[in-house]
C-alpha atoms as a PDB file:
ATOM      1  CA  UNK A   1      95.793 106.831  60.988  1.00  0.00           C
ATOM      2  CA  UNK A   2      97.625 106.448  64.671  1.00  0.00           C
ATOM      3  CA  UNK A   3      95.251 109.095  66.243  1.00  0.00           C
ATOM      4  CA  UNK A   4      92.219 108.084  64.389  1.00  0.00           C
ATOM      5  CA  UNK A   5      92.931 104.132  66.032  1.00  0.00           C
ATOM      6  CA  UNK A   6      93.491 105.859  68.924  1.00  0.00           C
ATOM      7  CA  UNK A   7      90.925 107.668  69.747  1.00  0.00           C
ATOM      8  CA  UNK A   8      88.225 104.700  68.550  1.00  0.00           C
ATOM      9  CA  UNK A   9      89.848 102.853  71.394  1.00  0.00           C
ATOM     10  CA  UNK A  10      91.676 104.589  73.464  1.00  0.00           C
ATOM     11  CA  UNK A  11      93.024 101.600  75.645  1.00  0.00           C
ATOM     12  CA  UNK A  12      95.036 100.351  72.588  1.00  0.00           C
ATOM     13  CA  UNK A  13      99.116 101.005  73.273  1.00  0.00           C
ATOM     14  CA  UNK A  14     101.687 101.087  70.525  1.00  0.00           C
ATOM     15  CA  UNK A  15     101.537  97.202  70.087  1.00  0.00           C
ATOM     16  CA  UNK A  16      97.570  97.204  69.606  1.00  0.00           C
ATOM     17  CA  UNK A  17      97.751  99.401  67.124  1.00  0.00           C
ATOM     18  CA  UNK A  18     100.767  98.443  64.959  1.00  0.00           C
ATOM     19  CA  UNK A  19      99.161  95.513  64.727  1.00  0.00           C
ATOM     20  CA  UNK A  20      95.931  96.641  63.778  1.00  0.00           C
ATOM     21  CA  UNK A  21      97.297  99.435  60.813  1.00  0.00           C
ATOM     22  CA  UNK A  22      99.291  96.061  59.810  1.00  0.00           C
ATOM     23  CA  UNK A  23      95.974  94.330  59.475  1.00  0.00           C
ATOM     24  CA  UNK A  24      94.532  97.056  57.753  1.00  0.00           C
ATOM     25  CA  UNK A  25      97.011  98.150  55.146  1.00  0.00           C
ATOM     26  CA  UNK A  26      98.788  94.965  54.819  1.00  0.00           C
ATOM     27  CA  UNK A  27     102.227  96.725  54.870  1.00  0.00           C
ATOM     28  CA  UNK A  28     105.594  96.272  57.461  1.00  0.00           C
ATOM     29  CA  UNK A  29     105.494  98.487  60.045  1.00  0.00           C
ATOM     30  CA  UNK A  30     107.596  98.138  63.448  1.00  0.00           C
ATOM     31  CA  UNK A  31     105.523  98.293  66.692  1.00  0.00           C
ATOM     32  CA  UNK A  32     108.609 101.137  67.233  1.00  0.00           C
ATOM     33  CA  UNK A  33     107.623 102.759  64.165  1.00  0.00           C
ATOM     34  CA  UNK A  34     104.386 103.275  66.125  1.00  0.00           C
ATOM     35  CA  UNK A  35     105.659 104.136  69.587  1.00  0.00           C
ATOM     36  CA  UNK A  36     107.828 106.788  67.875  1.00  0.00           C
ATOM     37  CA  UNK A  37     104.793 108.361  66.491  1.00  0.00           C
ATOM     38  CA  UNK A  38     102.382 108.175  69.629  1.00  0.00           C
ATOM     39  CA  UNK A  39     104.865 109.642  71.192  1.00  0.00           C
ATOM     40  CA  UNK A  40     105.732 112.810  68.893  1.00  0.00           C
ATOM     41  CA  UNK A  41     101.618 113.271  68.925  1.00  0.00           C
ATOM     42  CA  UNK A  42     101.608 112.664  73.287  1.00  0.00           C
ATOM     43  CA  UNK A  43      99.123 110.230  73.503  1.00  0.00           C
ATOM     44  CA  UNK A  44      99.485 106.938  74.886  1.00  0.00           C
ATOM     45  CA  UNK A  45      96.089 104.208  75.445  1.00  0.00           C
ATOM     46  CA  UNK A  46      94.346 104.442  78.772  1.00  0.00           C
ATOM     47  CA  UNK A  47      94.483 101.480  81.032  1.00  0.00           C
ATOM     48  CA  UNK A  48      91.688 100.944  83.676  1.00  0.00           C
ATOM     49  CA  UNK A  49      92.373  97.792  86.422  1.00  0.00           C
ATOM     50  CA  UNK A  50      88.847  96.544  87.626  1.00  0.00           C
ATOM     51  CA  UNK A  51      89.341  96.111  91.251  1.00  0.00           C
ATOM     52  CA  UNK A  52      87.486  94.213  93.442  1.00  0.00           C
ATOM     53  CA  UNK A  53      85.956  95.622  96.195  1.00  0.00           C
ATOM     54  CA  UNK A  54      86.667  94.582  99.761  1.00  0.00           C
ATOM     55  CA  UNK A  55      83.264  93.548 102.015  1.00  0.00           C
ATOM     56  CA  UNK A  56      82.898  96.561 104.269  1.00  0.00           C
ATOM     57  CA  UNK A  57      81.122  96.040 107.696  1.00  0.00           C
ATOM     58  CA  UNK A  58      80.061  98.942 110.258  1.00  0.00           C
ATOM     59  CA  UNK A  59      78.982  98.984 113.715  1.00  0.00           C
ATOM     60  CA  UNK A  60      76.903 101.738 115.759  1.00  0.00           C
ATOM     61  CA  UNK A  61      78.171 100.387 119.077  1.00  0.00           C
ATOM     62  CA  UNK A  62      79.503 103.171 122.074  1.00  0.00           C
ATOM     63  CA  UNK A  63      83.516 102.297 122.230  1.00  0.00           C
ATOM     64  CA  UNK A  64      84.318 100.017 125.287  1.00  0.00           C
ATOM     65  CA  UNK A  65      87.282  99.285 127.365  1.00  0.00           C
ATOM     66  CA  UNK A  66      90.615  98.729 125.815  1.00  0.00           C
ATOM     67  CA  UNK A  67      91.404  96.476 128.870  1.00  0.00           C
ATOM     68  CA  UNK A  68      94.639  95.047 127.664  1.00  0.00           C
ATOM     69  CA  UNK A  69      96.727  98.206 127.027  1.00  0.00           C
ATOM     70  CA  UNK A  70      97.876  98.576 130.278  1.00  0.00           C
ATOM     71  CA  UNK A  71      98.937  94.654 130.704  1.00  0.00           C
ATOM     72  CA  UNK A  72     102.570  93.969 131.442  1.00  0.00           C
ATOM     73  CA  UNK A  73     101.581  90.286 131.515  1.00  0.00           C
ATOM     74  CA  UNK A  74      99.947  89.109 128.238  1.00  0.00           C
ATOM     75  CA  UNK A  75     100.474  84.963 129.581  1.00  0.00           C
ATOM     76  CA  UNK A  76      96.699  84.861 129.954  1.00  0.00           C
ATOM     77  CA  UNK A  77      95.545  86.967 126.713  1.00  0.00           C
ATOM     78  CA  UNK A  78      94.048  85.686 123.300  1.00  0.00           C
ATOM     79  CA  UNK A  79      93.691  87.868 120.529  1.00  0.00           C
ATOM     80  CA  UNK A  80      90.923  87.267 117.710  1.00  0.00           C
ATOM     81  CA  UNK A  81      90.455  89.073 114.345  1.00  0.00           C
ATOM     82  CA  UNK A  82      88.698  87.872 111.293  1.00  0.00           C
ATOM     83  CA  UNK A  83      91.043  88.114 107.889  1.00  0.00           C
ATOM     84  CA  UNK A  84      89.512  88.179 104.816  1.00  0.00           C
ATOM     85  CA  UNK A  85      91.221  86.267 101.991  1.00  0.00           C
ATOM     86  CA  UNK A  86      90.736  86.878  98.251  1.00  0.00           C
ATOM     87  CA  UNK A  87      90.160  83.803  96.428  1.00  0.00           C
ATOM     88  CA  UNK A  88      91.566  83.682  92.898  1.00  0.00           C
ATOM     89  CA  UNK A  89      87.852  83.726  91.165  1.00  0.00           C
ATOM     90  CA  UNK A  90      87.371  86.983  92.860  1.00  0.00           C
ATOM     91  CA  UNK A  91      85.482  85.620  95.991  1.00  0.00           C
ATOM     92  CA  UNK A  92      86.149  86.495  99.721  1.00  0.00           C
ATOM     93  CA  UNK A  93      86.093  83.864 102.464  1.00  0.00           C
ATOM     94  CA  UNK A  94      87.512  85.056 105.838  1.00  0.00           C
ATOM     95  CA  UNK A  95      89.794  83.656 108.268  1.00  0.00           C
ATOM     96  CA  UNK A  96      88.598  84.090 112.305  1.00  0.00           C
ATOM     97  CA  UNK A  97      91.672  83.195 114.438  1.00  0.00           C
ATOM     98  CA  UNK A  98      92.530  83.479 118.223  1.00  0.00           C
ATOM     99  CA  UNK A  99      96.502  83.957 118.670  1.00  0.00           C
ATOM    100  CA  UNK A 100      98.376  83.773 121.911  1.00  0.00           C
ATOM    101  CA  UNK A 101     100.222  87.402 121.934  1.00  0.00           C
ATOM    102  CA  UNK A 102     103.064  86.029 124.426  1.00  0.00           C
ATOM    103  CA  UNK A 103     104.380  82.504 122.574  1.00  0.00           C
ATOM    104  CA  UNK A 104     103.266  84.335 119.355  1.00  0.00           C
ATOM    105  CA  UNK A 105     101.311  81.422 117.476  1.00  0.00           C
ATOM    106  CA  UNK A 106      97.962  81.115 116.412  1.00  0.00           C
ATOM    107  CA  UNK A 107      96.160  78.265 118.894  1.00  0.00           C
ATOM    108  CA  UNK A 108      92.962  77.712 116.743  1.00  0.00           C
ATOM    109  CA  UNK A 109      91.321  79.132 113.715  1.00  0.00           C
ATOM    110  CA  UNK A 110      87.881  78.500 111.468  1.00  0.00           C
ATOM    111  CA  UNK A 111      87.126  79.334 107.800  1.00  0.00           C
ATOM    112  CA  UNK A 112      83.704  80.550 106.602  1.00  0.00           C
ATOM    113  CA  UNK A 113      82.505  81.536 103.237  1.00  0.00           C
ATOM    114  CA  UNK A 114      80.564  84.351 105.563  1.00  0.00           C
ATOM    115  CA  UNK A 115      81.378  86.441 107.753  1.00  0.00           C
ATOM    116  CA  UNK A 116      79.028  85.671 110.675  1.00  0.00           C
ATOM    117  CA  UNK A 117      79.077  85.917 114.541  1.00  0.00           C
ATOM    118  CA  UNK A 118      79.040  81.555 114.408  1.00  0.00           C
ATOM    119  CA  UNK A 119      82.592  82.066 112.699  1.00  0.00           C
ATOM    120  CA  UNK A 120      84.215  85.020 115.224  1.00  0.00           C
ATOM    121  CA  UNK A 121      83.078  82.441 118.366  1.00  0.00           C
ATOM    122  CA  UNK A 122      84.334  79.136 116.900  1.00  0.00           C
ATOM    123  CA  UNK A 123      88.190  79.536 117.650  1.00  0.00           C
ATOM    124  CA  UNK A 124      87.597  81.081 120.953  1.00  0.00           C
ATOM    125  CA  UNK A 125      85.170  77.848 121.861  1.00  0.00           C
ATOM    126  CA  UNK A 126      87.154  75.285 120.562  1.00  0.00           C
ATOM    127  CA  UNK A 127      90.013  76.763 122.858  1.00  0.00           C
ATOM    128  CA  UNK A 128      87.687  76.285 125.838  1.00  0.00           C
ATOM    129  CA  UNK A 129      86.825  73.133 124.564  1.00  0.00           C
ATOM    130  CA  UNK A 130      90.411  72.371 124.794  1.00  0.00           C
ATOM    131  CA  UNK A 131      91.041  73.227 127.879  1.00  0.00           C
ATOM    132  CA  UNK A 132      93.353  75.946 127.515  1.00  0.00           C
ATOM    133  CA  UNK A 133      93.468  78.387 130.299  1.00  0.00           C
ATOM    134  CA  UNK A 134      93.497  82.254 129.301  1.00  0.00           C
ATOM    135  CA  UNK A 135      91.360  84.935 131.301  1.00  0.00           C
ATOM    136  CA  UNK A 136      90.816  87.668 128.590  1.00  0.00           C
ATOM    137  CA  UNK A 137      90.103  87.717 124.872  1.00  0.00           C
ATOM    138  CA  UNK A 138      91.046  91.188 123.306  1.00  0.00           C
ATOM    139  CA  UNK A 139      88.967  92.186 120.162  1.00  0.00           C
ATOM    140  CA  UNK A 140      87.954  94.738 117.601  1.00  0.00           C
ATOM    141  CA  UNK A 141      84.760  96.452 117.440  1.00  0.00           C
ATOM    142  CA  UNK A 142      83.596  94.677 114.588  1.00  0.00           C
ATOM    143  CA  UNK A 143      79.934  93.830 115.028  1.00  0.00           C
ATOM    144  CA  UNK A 144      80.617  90.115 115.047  1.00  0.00           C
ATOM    145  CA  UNK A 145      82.662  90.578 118.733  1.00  0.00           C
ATOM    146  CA  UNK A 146      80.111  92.834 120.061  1.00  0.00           C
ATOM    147  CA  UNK A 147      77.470  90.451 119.178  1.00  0.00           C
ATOM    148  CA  UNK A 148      75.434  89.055 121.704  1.00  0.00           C
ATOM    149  CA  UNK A 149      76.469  85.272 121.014  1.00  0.00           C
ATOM    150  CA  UNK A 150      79.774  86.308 121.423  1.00  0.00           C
ATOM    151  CA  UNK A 151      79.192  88.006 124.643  1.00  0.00           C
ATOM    152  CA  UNK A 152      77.392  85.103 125.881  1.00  0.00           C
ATOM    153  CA  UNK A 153      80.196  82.813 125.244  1.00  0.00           C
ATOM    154  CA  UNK A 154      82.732  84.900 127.104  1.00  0.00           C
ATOM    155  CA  UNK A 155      80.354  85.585 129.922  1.00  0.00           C
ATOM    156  CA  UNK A 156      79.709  81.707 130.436  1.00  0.00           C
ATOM    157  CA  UNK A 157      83.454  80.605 130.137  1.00  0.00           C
ATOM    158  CA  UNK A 158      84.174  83.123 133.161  1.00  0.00           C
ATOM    159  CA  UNK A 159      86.498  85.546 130.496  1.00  0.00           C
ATOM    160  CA  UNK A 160      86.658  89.189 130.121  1.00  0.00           C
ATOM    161  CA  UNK A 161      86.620  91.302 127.016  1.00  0.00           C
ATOM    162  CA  UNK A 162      88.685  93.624 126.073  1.00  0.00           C
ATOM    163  CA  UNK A 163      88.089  95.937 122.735  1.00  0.00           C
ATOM    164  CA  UNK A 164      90.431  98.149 120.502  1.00  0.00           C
ATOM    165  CA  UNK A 165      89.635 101.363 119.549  1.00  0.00           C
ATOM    166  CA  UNK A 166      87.342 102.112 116.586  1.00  0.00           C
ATOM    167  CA  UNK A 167      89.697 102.765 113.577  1.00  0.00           C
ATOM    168  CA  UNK A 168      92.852 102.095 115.382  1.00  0.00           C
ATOM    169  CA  UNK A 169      94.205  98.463 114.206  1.00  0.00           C
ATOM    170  CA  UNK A 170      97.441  98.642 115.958  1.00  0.00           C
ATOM    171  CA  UNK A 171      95.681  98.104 119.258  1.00  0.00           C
ATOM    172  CA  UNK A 172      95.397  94.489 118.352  1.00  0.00           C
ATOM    173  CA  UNK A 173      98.135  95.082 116.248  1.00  0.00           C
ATOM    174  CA  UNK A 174      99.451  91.624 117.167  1.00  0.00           C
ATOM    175  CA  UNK A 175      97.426  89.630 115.882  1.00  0.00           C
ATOM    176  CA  UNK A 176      97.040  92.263 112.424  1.00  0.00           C
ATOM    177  CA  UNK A 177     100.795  91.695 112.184  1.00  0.00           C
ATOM    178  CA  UNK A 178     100.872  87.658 112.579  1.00  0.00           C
END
């Protein structure tokens, strides 16, 4: 009767199906009366997780200069990456922040139900808005900081840009690690 249960619906463990021959035969039996015998025959239920999967996003661009690897100095550096956050009813929103790699704290940040080019520019504009004086923003190469907006906004504010390597998030490994 275990096996038969068992292989109708094979995600049912020893407590499933106790309870269900219990049902069935309307008779005492322990759940380790069951677990005994799933055991002897070595089978046990199936579990499957559903996962959710994480937005992807690619970019075709050439690789460009990793200009703050070789900076002793990081006193006029920003960082910016985009998190993305899990919501508990399964949705994503994402978190763009710019984060001062030398007094170690975040100096502005956005939230955005997408993940958009508007979103990666907003911290970096509301610093310049704020008058805070840095000379180089250091990236990754995702498509929303090679974008031309974003260019645009660096160009205009007088700031370089400075990439990590594709694949290789400990380049702006402070920021990843904040």
């Amino acid at each position: 009767m275990v096996q038969v249960l068992w292989q109708r619906r094979k995600f049912y463990g020893y407590v499933r199906i106790a309870k269900r021959i219990r049902k069935l035969l309307k008779c005492r039996l322990s759940d380790r009366t069951i677990w005994k015998v799933m055991r002897e025959l070595g089978i046990q239920s199936t579990m499957y997780r559903k996962r959710s999967k994480k937005p992807t996003t690619t970019t075709d661009m050439p690789q460009k200069p990793n200009l703050m690897r070789h900076l002793a100095d990081l006193s006029e550096v920003v960082t910016t990456d985009i998190t993305y956050i899990q919501l508990i009813n399964q949705k994503w929103v994402y978190l763009a922040t710019a984060y001062d790699p030398k007094a170690r704290k975040v100096l502005a940040w956005q939230v955005g139900q997408q993940m958009t080019q508007d979103l990666a520019v907003a911290p970096i504009q509301a610093l310049i808005h704020q008058g805070y004086t840095f000379k180089m923003v250091h990236s990754d190469m995702g498509s929303q900081y090679t974008s031309r907006l974003f260019e645009t906004t660096l160009t205009d504010a007088h700031l370089r840009h400075s990439y990590s390597r594709k694949g290789k998030p400990a380049d702006n490994g402070r920021i990843e690690a904040y």
